[in-house]
N, C-alpha and C. Protein backbone atom coordinates (compact mmCIF):
# COMPACT_ATOMS: atom_id res chain seq x y z
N UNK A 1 -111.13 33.61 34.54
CA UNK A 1 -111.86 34.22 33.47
C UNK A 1 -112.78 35.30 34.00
N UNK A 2 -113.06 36.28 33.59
CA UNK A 2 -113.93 37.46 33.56
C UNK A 2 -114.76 37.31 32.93
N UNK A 3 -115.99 37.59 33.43
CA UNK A 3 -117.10 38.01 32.58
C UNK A 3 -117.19 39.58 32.35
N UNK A 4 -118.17 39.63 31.41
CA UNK A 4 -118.14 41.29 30.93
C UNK A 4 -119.60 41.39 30.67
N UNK A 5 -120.49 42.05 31.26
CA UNK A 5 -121.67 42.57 31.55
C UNK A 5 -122.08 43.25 29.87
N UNK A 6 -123.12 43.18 29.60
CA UNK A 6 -123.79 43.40 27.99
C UNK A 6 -123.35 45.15 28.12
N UNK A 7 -123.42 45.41 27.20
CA UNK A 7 -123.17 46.57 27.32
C UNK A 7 -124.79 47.27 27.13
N UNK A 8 -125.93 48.31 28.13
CA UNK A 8 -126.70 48.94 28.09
C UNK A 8 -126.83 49.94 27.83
N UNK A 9 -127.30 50.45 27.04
CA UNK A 9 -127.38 51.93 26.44
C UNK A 9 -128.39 52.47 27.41
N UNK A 10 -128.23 53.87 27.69
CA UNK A 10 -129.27 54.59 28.39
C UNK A 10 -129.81 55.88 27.66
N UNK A 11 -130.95 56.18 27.81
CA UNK A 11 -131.66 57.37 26.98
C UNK A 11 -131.83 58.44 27.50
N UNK A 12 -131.15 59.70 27.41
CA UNK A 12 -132.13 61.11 28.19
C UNK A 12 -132.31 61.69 27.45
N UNK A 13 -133.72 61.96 27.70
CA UNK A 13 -134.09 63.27 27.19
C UNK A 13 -134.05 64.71 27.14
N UNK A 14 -134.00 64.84 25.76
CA UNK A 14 -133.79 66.91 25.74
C UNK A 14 -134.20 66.99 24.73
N UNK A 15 -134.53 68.61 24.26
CA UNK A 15 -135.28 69.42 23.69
C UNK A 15 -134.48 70.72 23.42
N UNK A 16 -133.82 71.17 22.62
CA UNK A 16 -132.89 72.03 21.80
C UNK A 16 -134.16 72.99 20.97
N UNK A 17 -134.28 73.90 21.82
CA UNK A 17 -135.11 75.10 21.52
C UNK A 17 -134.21 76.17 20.97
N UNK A 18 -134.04 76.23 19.67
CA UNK A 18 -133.46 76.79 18.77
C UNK A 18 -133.57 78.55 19.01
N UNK A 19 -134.87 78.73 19.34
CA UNK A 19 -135.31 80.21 19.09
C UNK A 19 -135.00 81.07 20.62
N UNK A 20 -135.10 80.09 21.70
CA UNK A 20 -134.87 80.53 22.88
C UNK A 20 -133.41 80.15 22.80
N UNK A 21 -132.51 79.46 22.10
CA UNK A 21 -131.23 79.05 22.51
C UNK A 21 -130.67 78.46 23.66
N UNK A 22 -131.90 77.22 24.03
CA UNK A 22 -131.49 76.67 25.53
C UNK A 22 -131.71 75.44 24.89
N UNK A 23 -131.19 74.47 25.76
CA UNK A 23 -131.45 72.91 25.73
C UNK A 23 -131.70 72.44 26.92
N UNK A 24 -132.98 71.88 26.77
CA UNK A 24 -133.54 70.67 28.24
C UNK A 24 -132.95 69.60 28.36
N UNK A 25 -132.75 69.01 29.44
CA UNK A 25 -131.54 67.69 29.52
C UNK A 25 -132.13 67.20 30.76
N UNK A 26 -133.15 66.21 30.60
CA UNK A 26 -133.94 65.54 31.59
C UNK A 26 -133.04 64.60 32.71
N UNK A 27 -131.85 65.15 32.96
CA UNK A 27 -131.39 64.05 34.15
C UNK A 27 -130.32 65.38 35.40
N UNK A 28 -130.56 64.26 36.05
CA UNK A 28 -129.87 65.17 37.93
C UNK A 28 -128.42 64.59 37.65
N UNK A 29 -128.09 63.77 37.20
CA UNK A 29 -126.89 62.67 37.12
C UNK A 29 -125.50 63.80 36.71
N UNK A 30 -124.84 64.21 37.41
CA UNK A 30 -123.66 64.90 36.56
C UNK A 30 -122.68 64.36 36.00
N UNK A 31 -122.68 62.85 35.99
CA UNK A 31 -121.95 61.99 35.21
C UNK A 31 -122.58 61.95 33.78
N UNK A 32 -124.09 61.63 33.55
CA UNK A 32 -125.05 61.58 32.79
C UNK A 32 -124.70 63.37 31.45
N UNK A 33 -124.81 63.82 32.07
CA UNK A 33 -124.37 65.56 31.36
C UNK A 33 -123.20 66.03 31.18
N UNK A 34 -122.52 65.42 31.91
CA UNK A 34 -121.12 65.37 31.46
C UNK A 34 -120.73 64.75 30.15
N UNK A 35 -121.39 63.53 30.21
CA UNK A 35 -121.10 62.82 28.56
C UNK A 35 -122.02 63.42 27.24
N UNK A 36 -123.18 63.92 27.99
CA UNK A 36 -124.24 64.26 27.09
C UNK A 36 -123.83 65.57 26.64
N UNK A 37 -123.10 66.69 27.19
CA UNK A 37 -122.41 67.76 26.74
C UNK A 37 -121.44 67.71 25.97
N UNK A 38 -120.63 66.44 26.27
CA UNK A 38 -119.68 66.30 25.37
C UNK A 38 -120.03 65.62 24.15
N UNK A 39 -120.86 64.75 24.18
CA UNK A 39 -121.34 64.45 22.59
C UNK A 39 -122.13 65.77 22.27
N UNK A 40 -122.91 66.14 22.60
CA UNK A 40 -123.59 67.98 21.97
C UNK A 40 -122.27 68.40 21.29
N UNK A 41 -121.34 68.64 21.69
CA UNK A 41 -120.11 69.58 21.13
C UNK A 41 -119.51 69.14 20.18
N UNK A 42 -119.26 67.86 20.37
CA UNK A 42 -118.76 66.94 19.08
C UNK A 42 -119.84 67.00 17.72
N UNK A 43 -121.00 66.76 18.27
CA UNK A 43 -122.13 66.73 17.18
C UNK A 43 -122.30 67.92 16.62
N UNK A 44 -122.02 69.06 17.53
CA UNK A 44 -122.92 70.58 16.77
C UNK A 44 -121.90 71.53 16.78
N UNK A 45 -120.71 71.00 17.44
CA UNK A 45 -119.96 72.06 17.63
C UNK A 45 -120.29 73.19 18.41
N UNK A 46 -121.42 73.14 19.52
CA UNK A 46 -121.71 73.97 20.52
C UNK A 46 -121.52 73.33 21.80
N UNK A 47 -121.07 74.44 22.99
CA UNK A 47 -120.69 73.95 24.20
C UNK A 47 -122.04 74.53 24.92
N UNK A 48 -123.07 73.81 25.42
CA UNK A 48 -124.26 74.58 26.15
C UNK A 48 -123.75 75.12 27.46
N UNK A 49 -124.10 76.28 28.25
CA UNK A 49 -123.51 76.96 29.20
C UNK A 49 -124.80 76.85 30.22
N UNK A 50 -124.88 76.11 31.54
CA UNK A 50 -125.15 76.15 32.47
C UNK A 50 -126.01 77.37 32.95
N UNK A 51 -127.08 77.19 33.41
CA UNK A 51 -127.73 78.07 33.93
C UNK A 51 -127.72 78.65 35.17
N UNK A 52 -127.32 79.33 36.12
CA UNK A 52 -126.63 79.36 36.96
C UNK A 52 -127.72 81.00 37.53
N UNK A 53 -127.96 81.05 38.93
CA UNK A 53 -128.33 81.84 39.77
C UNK A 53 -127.96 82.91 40.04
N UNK A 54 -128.66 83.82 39.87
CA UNK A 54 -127.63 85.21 39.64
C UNK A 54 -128.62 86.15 41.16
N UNK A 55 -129.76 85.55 41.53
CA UNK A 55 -130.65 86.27 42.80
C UNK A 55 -129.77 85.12 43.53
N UNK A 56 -130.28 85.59 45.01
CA UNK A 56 -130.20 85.05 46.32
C UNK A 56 -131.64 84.00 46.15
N UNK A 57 -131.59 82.93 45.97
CA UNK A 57 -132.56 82.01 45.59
C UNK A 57 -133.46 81.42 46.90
N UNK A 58 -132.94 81.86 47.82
CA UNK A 58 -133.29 81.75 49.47
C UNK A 58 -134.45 82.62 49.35
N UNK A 59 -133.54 84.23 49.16
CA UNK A 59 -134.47 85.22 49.05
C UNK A 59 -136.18 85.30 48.41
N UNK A 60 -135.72 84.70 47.03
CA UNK A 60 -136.48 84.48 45.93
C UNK A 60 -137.49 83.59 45.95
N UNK A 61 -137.10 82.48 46.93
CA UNK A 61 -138.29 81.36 47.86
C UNK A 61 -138.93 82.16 48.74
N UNK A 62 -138.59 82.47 49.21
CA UNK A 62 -139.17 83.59 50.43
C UNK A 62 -140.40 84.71 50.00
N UNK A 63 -139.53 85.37 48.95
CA UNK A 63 -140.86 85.96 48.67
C UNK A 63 -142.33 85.35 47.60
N UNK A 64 -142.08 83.79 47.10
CA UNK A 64 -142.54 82.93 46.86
C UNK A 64 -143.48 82.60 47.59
N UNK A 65 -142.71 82.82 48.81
CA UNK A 65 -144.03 81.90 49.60
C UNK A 65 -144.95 82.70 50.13
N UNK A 66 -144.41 83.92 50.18
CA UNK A 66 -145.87 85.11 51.00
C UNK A 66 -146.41 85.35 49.82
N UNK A 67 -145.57 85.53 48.39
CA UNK A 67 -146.39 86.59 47.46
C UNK A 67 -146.71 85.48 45.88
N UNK A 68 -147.33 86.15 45.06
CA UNK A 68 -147.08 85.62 44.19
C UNK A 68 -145.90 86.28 42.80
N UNK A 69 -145.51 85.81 42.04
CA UNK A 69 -144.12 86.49 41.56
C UNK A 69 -144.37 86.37 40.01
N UNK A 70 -144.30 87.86 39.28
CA UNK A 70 -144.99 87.97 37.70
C UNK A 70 -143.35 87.33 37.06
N UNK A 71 -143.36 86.89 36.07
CA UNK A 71 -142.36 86.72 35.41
C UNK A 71 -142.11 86.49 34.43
N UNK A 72 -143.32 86.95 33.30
CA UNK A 72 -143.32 87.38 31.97
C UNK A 72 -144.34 87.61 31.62
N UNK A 73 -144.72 88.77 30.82
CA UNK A 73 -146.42 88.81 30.49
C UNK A 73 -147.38 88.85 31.52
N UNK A 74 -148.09 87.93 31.20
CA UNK A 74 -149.15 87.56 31.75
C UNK A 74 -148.71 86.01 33.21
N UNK A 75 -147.41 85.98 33.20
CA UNK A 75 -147.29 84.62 33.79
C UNK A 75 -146.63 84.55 35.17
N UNK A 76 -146.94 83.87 36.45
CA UNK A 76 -146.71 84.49 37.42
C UNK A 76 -146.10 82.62 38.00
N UNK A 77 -145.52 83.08 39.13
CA UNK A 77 -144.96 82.20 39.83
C UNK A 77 -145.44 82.06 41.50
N UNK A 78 -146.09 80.95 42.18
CA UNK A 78 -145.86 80.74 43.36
C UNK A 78 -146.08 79.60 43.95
N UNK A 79 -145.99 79.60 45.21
CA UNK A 79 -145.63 78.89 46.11
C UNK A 79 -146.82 78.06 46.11
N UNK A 80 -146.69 76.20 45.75
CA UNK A 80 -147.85 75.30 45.64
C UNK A 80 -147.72 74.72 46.87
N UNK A 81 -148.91 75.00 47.81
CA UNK A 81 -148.91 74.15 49.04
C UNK A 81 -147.60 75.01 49.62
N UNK A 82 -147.50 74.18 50.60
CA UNK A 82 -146.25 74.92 51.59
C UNK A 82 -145.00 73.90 51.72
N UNK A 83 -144.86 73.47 50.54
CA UNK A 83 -144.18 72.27 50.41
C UNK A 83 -142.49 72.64 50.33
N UNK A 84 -141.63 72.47 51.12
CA UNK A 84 -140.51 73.18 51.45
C UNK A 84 -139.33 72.02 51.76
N UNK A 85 -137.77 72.86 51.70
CA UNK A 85 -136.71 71.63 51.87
C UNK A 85 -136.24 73.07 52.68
N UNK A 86 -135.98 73.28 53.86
CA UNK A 86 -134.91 73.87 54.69
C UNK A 86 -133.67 73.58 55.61
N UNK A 87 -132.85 74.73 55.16
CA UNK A 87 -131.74 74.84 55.72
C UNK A 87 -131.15 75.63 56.73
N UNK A 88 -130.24 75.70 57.76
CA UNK A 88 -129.23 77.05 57.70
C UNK A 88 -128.34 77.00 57.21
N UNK A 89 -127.03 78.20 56.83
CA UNK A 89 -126.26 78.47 55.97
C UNK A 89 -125.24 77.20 56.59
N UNK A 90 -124.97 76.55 57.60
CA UNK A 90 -123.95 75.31 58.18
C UNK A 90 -124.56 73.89 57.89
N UNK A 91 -125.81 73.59 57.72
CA UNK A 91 -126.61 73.05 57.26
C UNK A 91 -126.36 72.24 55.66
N UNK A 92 -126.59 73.92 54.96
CA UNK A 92 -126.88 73.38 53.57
C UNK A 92 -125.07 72.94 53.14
N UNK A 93 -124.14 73.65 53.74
CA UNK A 93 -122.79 73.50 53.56
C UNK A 93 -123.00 71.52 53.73
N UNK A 94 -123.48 70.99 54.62
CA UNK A 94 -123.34 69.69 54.98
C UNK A 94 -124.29 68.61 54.47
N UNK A 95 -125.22 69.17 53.74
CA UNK A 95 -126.42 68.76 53.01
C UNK A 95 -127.48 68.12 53.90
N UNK A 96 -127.56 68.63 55.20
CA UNK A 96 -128.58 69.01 56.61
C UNK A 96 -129.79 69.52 56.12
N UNK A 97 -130.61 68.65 56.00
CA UNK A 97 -132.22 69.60 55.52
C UNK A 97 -133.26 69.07 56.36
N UNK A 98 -134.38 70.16 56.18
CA UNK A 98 -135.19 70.04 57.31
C UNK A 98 -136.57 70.11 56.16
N UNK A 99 -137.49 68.51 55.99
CA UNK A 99 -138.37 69.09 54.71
C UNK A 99 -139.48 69.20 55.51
N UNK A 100 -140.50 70.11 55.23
CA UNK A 100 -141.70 70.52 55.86
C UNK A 100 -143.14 70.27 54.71
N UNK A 101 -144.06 69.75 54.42
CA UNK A 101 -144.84 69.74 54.00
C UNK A 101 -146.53 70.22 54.44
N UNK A 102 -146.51 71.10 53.73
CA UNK A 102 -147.98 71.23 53.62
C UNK A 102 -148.07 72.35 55.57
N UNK A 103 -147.49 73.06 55.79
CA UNK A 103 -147.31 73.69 57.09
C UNK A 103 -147.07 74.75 56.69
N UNK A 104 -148.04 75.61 56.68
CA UNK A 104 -147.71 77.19 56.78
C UNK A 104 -146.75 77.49 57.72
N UNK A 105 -147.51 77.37 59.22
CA UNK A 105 -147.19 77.48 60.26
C UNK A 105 -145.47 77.49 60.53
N UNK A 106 -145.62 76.25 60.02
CA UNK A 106 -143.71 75.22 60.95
C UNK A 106 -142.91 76.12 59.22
N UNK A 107 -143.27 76.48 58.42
CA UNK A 107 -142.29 77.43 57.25
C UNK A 107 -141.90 78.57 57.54
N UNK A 108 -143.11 79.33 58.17
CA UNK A 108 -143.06 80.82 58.82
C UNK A 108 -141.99 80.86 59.94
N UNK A 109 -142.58 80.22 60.69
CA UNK A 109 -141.30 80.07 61.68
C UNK A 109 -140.03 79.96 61.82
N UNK A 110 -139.79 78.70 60.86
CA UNK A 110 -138.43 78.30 60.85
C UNK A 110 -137.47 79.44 59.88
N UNK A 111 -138.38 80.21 59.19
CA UNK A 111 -137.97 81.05 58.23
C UNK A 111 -137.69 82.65 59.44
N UNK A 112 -138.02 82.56 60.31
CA UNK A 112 -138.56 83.91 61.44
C UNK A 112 -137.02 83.25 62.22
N UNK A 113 -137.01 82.15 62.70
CA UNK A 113 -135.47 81.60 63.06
C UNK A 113 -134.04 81.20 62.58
N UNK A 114 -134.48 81.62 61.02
CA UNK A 114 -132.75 82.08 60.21
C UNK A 114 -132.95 80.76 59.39
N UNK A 115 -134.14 79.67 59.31
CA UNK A 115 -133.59 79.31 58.10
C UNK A 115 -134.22 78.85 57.06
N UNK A 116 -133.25 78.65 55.93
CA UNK A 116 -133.43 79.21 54.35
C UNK A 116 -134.12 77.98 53.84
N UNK A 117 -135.14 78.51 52.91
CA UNK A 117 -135.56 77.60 51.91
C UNK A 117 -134.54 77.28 50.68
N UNK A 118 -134.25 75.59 50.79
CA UNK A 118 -133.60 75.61 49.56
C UNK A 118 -134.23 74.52 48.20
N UNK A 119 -135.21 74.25 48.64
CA UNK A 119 -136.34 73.80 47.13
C UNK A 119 -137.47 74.23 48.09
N UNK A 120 -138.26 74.57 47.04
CA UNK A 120 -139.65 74.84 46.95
C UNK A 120 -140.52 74.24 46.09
N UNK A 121 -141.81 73.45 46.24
CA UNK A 121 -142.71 73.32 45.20
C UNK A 121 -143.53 74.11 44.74
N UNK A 122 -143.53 74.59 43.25
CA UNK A 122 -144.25 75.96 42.78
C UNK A 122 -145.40 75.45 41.90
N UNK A 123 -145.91 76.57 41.64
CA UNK A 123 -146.91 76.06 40.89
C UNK A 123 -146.64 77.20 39.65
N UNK A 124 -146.53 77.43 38.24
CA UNK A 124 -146.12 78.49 37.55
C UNK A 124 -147.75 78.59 36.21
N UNK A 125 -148.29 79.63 36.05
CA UNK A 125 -149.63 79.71 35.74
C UNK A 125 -149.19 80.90 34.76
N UNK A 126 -149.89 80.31 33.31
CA UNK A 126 -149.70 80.95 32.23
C UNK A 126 -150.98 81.54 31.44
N UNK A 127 -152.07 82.30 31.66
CA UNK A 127 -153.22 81.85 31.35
C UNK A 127 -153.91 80.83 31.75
N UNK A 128 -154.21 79.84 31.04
CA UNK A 128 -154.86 78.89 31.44
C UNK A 128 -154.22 77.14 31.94
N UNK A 129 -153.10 77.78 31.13
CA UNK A 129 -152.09 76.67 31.70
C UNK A 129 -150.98 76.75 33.29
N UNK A 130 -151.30 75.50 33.83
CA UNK A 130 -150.78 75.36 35.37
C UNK A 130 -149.95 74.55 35.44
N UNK A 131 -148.40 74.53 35.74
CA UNK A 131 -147.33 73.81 35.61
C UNK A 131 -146.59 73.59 37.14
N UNK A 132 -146.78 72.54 38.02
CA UNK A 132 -146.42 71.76 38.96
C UNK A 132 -144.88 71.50 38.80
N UNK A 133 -144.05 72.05 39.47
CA UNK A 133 -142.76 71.27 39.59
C UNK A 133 -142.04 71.78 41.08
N UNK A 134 -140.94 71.26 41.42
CA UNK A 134 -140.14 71.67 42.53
C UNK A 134 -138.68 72.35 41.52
N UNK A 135 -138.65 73.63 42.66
CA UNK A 135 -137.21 74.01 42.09
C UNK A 135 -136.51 73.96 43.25
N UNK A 136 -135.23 73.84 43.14
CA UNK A 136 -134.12 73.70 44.20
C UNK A 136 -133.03 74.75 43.93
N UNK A 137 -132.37 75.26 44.74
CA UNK A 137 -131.53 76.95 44.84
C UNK A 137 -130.15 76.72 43.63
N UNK A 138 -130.13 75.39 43.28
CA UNK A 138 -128.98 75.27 42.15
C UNK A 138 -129.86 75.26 40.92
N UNK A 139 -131.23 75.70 40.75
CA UNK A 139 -132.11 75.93 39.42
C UNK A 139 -132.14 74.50 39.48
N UNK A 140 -132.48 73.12 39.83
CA UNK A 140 -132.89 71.67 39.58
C UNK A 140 -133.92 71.77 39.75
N UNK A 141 -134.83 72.00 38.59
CA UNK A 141 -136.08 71.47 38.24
C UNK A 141 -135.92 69.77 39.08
N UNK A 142 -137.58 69.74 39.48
CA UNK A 142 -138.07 68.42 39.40
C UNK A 142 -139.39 68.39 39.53
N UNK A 143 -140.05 67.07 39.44
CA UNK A 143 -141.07 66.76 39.92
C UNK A 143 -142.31 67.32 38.54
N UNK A 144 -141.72 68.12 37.51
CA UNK A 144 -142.52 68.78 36.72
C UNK A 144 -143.47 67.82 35.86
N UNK A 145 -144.92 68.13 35.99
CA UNK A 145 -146.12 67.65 35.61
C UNK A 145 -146.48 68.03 34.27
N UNK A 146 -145.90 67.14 33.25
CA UNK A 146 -146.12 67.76 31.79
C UNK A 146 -148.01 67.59 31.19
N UNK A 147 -148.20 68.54 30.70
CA UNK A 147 -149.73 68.37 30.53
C UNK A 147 -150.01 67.05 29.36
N UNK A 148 -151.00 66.63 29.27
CA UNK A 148 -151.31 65.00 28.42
C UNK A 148 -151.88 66.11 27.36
N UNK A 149 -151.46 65.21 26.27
CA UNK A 149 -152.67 65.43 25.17
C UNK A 149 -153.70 65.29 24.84
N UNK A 150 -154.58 66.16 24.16
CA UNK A 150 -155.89 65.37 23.84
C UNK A 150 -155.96 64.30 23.28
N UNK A 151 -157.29 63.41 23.48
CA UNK A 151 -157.25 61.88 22.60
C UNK A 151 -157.46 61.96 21.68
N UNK A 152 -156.75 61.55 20.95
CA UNK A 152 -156.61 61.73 19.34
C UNK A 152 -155.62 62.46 18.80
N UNK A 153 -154.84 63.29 19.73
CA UNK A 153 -153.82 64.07 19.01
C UNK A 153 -152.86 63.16 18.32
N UNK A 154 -152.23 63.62 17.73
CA UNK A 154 -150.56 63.08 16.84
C UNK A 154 -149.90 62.78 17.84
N UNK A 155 -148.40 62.55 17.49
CA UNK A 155 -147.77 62.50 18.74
C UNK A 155 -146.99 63.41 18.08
N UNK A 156 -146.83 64.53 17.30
CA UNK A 156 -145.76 65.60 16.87
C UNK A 156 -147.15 66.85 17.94
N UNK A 157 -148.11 67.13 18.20
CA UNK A 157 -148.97 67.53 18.72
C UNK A 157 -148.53 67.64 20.09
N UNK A 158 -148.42 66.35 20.72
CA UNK A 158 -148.88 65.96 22.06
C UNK A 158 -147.10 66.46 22.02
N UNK A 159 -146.31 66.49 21.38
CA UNK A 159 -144.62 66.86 21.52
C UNK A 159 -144.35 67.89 22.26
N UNK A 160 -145.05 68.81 20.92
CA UNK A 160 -144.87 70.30 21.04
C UNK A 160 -145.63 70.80 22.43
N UNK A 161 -146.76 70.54 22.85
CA UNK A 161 -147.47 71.06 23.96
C UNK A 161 -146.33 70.81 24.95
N UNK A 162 -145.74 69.36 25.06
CA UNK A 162 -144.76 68.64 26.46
C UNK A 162 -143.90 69.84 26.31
N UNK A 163 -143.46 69.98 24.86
CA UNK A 163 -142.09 70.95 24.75
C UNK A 163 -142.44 72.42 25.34
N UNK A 164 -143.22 72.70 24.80
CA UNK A 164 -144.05 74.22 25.34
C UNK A 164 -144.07 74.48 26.87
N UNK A 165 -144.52 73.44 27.50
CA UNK A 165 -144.23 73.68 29.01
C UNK A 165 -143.18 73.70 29.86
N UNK A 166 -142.49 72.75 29.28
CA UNK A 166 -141.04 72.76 29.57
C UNK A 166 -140.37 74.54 29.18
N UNK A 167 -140.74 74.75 28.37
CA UNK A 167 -140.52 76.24 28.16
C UNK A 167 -140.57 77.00 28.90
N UNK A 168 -141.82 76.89 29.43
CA UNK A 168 -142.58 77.67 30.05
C UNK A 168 -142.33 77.88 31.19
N UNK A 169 -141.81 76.58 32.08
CA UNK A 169 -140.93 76.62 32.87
C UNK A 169 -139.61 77.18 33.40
N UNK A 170 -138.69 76.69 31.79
CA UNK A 170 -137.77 76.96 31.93
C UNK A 170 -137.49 78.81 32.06
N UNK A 171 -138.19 79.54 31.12
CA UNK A 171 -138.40 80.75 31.42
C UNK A 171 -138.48 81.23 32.35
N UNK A 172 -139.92 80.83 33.52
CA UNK A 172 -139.91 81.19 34.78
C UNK A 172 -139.01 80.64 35.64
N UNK A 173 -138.43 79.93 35.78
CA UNK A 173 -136.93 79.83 36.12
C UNK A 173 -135.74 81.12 36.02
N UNK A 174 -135.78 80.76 34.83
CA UNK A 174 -134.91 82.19 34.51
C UNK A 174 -135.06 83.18 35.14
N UNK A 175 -136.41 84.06 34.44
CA UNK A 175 -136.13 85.12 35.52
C UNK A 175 -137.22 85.24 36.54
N UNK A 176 -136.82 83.99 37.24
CA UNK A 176 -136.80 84.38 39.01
C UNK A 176 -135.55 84.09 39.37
N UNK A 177 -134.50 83.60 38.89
CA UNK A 177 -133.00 83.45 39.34
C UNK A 177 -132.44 84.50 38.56
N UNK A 178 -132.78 85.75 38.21
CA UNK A 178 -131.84 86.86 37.43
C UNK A 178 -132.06 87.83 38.65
């Protein structure tokens, strides 16, 4: 006789920003988005299209980390701490990384000896708002620090702000990978 394990449902989250025409899809799992794309298409009859790197994202870390980087308006992008995942080009082929934290020093260098940053932790500053996350050279958000609500807000309130940053993100993403 076989047993058969309960069946568990699992939840991810996303956010279908109508006006920007993107959708957030809170998981790394490509099994996970694979199914979650395919119910999207069934449900809406839309196929969402991958966001995909169109700079040298090595490059684009790089100048991250000396400079700071405008990328809409008023909103700029850089390098939080010296918080780094490096590679060389035989390396990242083999998924060989070298992570460095909090070292100017040992980043400069290894960057002066051929090799590439392939996540960075940024910090992305909108006015008054400051958004913490790591990006990695295939655009994988992580680590992103959604701001809390005030006490007392709604929770359609405290939504929209989470959603807003995620935006805000996702934008500066964009174009620093165009």
């Amino acid at each position: 006789m076989t047993s058969k394990a309960d069946f568990i449902p699992s939840l991810t989250d996303c956010i279908w920003d109508l006006e920007a025409q993107r959708l957030y899809v809170s998981t790394a799992s490509e099994g996970v988005l694979a199914i979650l794309l395919e119910l999207f298409h069934k449900t809406f009859g839309i196929t969402p299209t991958p966001l995909l790197p169109k700079a040298d994202m090595a490059a684009v870390f790089d100048r991250a980390f000396r400079e700071n980087i405008p990328v809409d308006g008023s909103a700029e992008v850089s390098a939080n701490g010296c918080s780094v995942t490096l590679a060389t080009p035989e390396q990242q082929e083999d998924k060989a990384h070298v992570v460095v934290v909090n070292n100017q020093g040992a980043v400069t260098t290894a960057l002066q000896e051929g090799l590439r940053i392939t996540k960075m932790a940024l910090l992305a500053v909108d006015g008054e708002q400051e958004l913490a996350f790591s990006l990695a050279d295939d655009l994988t958000v992580s680590g992103l620090k959604l701001p809390r609500g005030e006490k007392g807000d709604d929770a359609v309130a405290t939504f929209l702000l989470k959603a807003d940053a995620c935006a805000c993100v996702a934008n500066a993403v964009e174009c620093m990978s165009n």
